[in-house]
N, C-alpha and C. Protein backbone atom coordinates (compact mmCIF):
# COMPACT_ATOMS: atom_id res chain seq x y z
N UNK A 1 -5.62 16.76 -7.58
CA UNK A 1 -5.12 15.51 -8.14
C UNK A 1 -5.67 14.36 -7.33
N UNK A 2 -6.21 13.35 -7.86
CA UNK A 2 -6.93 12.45 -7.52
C UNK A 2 -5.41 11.04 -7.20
N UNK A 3 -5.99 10.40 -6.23
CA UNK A 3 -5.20 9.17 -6.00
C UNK A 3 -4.91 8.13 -7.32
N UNK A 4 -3.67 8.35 -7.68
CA UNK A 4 -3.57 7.28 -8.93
C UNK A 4 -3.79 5.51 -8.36
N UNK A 5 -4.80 4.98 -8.08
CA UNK A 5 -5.03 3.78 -7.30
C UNK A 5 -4.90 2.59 -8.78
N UNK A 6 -3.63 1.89 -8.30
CA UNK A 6 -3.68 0.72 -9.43
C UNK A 6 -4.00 -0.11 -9.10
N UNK A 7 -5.33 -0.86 -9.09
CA UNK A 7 -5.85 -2.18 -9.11
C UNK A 7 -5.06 -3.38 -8.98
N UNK A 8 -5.11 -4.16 -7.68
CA UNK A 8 -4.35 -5.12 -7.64
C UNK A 8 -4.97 -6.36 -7.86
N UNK A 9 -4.87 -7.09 -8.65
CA UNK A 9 -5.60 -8.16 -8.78
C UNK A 9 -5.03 -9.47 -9.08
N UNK A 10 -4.33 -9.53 -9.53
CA UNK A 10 -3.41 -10.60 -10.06
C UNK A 10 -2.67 -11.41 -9.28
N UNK A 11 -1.69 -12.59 -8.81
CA UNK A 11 -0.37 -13.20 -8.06
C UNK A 11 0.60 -12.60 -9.16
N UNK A 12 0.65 -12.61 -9.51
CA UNK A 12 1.71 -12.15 -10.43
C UNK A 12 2.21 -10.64 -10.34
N UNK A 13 1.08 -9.91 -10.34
CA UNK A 13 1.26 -8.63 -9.85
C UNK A 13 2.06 -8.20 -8.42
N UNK A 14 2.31 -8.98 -7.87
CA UNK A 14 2.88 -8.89 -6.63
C UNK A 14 4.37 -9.22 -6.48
N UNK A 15 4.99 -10.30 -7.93
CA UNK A 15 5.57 -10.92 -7.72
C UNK A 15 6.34 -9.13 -8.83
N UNK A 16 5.54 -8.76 -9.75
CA UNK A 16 6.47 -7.82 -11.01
C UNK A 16 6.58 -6.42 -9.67
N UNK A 17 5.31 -5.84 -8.83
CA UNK A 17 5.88 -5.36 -7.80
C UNK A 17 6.72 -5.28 -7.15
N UNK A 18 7.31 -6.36 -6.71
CA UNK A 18 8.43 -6.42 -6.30
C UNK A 18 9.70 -6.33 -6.91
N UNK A 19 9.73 -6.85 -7.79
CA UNK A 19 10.81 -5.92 -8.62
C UNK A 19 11.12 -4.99 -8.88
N UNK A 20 9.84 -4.05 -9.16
CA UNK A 20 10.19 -3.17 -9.68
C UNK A 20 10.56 -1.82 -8.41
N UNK A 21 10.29 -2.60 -7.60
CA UNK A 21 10.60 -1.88 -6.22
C UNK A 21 11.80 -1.71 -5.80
N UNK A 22 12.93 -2.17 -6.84
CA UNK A 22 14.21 -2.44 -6.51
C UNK A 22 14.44 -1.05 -7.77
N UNK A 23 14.17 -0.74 -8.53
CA UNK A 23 13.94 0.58 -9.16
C UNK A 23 13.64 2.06 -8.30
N UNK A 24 12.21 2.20 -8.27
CA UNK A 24 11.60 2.86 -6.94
C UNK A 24 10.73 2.18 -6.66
N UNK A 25 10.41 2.84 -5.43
CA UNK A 25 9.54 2.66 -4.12
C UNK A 25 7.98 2.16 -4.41
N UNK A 26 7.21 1.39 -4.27
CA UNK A 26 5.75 0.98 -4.41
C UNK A 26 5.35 0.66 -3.14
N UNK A 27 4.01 1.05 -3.16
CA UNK A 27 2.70 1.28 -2.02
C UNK A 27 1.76 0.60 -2.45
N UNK A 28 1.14 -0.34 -1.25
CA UNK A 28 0.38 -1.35 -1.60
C UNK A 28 -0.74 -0.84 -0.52
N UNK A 29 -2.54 -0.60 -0.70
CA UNK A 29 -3.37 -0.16 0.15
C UNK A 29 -4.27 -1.79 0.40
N UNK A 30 -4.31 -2.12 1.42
CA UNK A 30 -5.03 -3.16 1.63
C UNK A 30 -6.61 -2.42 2.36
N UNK A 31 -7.59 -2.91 1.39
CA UNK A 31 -9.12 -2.46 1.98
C UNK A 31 -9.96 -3.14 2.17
N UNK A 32 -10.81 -3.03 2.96
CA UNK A 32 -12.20 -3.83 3.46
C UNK A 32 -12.92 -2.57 2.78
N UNK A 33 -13.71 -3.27 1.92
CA UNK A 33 -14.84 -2.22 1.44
C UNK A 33 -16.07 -2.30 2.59
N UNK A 34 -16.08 -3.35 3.36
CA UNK A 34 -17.52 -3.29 4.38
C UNK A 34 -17.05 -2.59 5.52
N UNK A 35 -15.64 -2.45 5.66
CA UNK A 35 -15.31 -1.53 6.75
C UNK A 35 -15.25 0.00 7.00
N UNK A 36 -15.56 0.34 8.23
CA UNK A 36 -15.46 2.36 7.93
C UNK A 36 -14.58 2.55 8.58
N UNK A 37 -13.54 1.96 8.97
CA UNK A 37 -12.17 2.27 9.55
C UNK A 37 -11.71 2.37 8.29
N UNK A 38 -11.31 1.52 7.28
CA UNK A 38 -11.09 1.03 6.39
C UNK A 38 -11.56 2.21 5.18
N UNK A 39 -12.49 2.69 5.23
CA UNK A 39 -12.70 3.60 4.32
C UNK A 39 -12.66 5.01 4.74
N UNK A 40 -11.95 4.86 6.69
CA UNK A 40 -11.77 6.33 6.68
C UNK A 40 -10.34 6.40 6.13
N UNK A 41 -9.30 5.58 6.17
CA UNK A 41 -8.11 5.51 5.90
C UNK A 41 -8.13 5.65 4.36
N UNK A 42 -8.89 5.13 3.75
CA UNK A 42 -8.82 5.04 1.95
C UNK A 42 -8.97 6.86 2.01
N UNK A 43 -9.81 7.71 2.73
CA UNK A 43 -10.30 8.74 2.17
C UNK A 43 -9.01 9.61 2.50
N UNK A 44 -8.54 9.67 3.63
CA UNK A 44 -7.58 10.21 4.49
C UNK A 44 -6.59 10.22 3.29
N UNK A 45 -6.01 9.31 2.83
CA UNK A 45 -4.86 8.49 1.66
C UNK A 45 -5.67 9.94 0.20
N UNK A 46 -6.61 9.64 -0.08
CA UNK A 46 -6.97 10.54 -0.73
C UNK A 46 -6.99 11.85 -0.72
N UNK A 47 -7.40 12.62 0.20
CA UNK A 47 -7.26 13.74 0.87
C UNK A 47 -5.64 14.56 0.95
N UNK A 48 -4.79 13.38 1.32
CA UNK A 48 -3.22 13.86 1.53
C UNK A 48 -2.55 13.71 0.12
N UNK A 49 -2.73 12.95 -0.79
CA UNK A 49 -2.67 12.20 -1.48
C UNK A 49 -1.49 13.51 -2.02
N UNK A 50 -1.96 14.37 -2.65
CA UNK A 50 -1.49 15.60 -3.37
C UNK A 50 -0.35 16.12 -3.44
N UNK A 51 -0.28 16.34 -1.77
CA UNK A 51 0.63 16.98 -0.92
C UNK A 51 1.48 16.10 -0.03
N UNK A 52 1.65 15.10 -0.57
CA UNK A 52 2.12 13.80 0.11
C UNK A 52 3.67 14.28 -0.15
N UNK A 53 4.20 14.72 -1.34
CA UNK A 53 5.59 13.80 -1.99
C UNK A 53 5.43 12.97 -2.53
N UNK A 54 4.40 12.03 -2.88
CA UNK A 54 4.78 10.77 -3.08
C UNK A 54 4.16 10.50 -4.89
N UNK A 55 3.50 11.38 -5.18
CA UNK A 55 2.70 11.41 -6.12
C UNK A 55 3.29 11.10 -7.47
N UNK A 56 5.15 10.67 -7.68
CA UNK A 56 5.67 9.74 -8.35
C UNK A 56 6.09 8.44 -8.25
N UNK A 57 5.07 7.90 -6.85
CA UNK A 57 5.42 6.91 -6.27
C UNK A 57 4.24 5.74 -7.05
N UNK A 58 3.91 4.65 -7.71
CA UNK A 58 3.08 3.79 -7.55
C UNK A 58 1.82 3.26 -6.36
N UNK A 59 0.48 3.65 -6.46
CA UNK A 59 0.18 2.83 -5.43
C UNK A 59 -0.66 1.64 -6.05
N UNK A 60 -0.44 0.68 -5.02
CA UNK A 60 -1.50 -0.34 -5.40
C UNK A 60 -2.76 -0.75 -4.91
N UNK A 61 -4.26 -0.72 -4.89
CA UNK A 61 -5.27 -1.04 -4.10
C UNK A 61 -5.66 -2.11 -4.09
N UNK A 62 -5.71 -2.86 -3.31
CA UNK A 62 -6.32 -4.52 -3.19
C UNK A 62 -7.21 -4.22 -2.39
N UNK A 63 -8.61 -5.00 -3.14
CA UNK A 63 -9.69 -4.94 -2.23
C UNK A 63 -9.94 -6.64 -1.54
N UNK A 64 -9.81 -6.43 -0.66
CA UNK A 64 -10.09 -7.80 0.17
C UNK A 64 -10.87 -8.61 0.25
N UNK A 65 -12.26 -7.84 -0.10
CA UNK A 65 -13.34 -8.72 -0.01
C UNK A 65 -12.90 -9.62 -1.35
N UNK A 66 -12.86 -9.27 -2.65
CA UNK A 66 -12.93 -9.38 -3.42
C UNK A 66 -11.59 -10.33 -4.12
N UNK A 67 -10.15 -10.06 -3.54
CA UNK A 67 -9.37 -10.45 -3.95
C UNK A 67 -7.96 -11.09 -2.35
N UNK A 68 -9.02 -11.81 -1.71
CA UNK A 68 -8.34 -12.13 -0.31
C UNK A 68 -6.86 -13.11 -0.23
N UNK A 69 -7.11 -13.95 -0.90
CA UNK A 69 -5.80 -14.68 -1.39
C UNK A 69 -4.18 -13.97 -1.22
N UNK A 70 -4.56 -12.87 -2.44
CA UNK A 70 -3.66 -12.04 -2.89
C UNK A 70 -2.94 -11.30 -1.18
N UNK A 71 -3.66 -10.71 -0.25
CA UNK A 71 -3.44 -10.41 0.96
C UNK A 71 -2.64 -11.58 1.62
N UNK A 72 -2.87 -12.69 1.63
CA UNK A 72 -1.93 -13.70 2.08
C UNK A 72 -0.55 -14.44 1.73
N UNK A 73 -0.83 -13.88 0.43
CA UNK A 73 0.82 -13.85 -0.24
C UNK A 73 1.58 -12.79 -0.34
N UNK A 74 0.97 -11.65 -0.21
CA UNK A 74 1.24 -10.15 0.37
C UNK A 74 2.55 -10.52 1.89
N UNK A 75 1.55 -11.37 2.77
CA UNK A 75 1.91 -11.49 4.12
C UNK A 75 3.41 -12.33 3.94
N UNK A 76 2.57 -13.04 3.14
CA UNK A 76 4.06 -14.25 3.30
C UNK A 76 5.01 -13.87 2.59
N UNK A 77 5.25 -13.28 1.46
CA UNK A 77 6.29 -12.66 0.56
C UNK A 77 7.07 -11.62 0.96
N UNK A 78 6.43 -11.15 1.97
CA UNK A 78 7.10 -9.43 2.54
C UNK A 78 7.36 -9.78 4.05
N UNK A 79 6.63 -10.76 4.76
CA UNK A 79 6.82 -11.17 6.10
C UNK A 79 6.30 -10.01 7.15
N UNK A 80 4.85 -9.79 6.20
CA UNK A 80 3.74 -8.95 7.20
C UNK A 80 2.24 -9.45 8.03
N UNK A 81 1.89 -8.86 8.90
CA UNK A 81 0.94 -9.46 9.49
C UNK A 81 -0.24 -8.93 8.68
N UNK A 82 -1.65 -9.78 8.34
CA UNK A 82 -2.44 -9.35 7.77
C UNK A 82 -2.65 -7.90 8.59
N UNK A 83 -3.06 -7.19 7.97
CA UNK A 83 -4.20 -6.00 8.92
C UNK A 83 -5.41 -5.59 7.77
N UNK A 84 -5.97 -4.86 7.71
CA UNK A 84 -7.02 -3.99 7.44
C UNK A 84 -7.80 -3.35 7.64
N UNK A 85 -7.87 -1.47 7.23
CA UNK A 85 -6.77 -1.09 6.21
C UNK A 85 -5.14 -1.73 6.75
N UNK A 86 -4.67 -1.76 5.72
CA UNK A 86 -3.04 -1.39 5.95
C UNK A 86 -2.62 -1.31 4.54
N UNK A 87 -1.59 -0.02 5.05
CA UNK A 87 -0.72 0.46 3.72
C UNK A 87 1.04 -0.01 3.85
N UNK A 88 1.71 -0.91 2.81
CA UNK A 88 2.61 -1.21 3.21
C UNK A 88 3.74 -0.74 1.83
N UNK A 89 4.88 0.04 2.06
CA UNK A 89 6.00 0.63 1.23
C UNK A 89 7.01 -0.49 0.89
N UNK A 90 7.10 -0.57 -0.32
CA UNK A 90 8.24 -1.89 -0.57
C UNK A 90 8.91 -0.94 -1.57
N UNK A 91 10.26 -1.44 -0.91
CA UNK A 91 11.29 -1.01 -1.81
C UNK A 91 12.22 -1.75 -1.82
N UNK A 92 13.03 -2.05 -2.87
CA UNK A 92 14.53 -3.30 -2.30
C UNK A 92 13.70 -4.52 -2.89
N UNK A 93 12.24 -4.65 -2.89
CA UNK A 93 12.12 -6.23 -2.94
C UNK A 93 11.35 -6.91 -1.40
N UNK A 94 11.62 -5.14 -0.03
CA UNK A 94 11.08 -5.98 0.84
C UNK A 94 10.43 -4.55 1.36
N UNK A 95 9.41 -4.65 2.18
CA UNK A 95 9.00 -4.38 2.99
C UNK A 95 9.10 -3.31 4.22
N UNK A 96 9.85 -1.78 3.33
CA UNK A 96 10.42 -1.08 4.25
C UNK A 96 9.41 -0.10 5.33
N UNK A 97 7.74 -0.06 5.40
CA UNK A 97 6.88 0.84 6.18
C UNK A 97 5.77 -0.43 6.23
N UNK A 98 4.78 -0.32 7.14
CA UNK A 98 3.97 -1.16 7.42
C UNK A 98 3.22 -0.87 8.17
N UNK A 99 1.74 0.15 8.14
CA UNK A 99 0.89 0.52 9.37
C UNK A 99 -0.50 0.10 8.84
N UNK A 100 -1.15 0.79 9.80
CA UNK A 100 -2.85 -0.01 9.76
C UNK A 100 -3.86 1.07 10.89
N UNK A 101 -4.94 0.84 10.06
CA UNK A 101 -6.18 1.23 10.94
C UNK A 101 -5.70 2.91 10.52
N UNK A 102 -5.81 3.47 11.71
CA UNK A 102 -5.48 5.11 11.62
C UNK A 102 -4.05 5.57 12.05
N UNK A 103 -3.41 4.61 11.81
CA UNK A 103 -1.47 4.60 12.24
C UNK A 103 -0.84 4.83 10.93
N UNK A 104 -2.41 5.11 9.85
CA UNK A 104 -2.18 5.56 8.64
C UNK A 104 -1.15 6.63 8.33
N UNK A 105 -0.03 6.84 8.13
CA UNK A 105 0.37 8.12 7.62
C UNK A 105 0.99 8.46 6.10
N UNK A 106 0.79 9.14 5.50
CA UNK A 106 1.53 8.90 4.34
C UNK A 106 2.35 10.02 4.55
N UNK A 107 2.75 11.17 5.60
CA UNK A 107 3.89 11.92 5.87
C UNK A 107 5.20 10.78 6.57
N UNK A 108 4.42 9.79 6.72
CA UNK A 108 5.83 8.80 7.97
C UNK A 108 6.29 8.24 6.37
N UNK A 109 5.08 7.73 5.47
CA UNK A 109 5.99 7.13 4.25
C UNK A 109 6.73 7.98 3.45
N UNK A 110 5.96 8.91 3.14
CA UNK A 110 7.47 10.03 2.72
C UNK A 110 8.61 10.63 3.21
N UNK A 111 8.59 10.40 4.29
CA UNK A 111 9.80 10.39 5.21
C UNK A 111 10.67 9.45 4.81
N UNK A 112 10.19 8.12 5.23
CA UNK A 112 11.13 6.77 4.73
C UNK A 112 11.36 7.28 3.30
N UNK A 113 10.76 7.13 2.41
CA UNK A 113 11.08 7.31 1.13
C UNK A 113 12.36 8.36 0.52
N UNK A 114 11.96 9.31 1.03
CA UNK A 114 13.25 10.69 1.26
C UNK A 114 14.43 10.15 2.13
N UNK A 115 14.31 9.43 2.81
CA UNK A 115 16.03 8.98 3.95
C UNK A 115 16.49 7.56 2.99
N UNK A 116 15.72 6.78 2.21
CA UNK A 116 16.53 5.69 2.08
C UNK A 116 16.79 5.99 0.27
C-alpha cells in the first residue's frame, strides 16, 4: 500500500483541515524537494506507511519549494516552528505531535493517536 499523500495547496485547505481534525486525526508532511534529509524522511514515511496504524488517518503533503506561504500559516495557526521535513498531527483543531529531520516517527504518531 502506497502513501495516500493529499496535496496541499490551497489557504483554505488548512483552514477545512482543521476542522475536520476535530472529527479525526490529520497529518500534515512538510517537504523540501531540493533536500535529502527531506526526502530521506518522505521515503522512511513511505516505507512505514503500511504498518503504521495510521492508514485511516489523512495525510497531507506540502511541498515548500513550491507552495511556501502555506508553511507559514501552518506555523502561525497551530503555533509551530517552521522545520523541514516536518510532520505535524492535528487533532482538536490544534497541534497534538510535531517532529522534523529524522525525529521522524510515525510509530510516536500512532501512539499519540491510540492514547488520545
Amino acid at each position: 500500500m502506497s502513501t495516500p499523500w493529499l496535496p496541499l495547496t490551497q489557504p483554505e485547505q488548512i483552514t477545512d483541515l482543521a476542522q475536520a481534525s476535530h472529527e479525526r486525526p490529520v497529518l500534515i508532511f512538510k517537504h523540501s524537494t531540493s533536500c535529502s534529509i527531506s526526502a530521506a524522511a518522505k521515503s522512511k514515511i513511505e516505507r512505514q506507511w503500511a504498518n503504521s496504524g495510521l492508514t485511516n488517518v489523512p495525510i497531507y503533503y506540502l511541498d515548500l519549494l513550491r507552495f511556501r506561504p502555506l508553511s507559514a500559516q501552518i506555523a502561525e495557526q497551530f503555533g509551530v516552528r517552521h522545520e523541514s521535513p516536518q510532520l505535524l498531527l492535528i487533532q482538536d483543531g490544534k497541534c497534538r505531535y510535531d517532529a522534523s529531520h529524522m525525529g521522524i516517527r510515525l510509530s510516536d504518531v500512532s501512539d499519540r493517536v491510540m492514547k488520545d
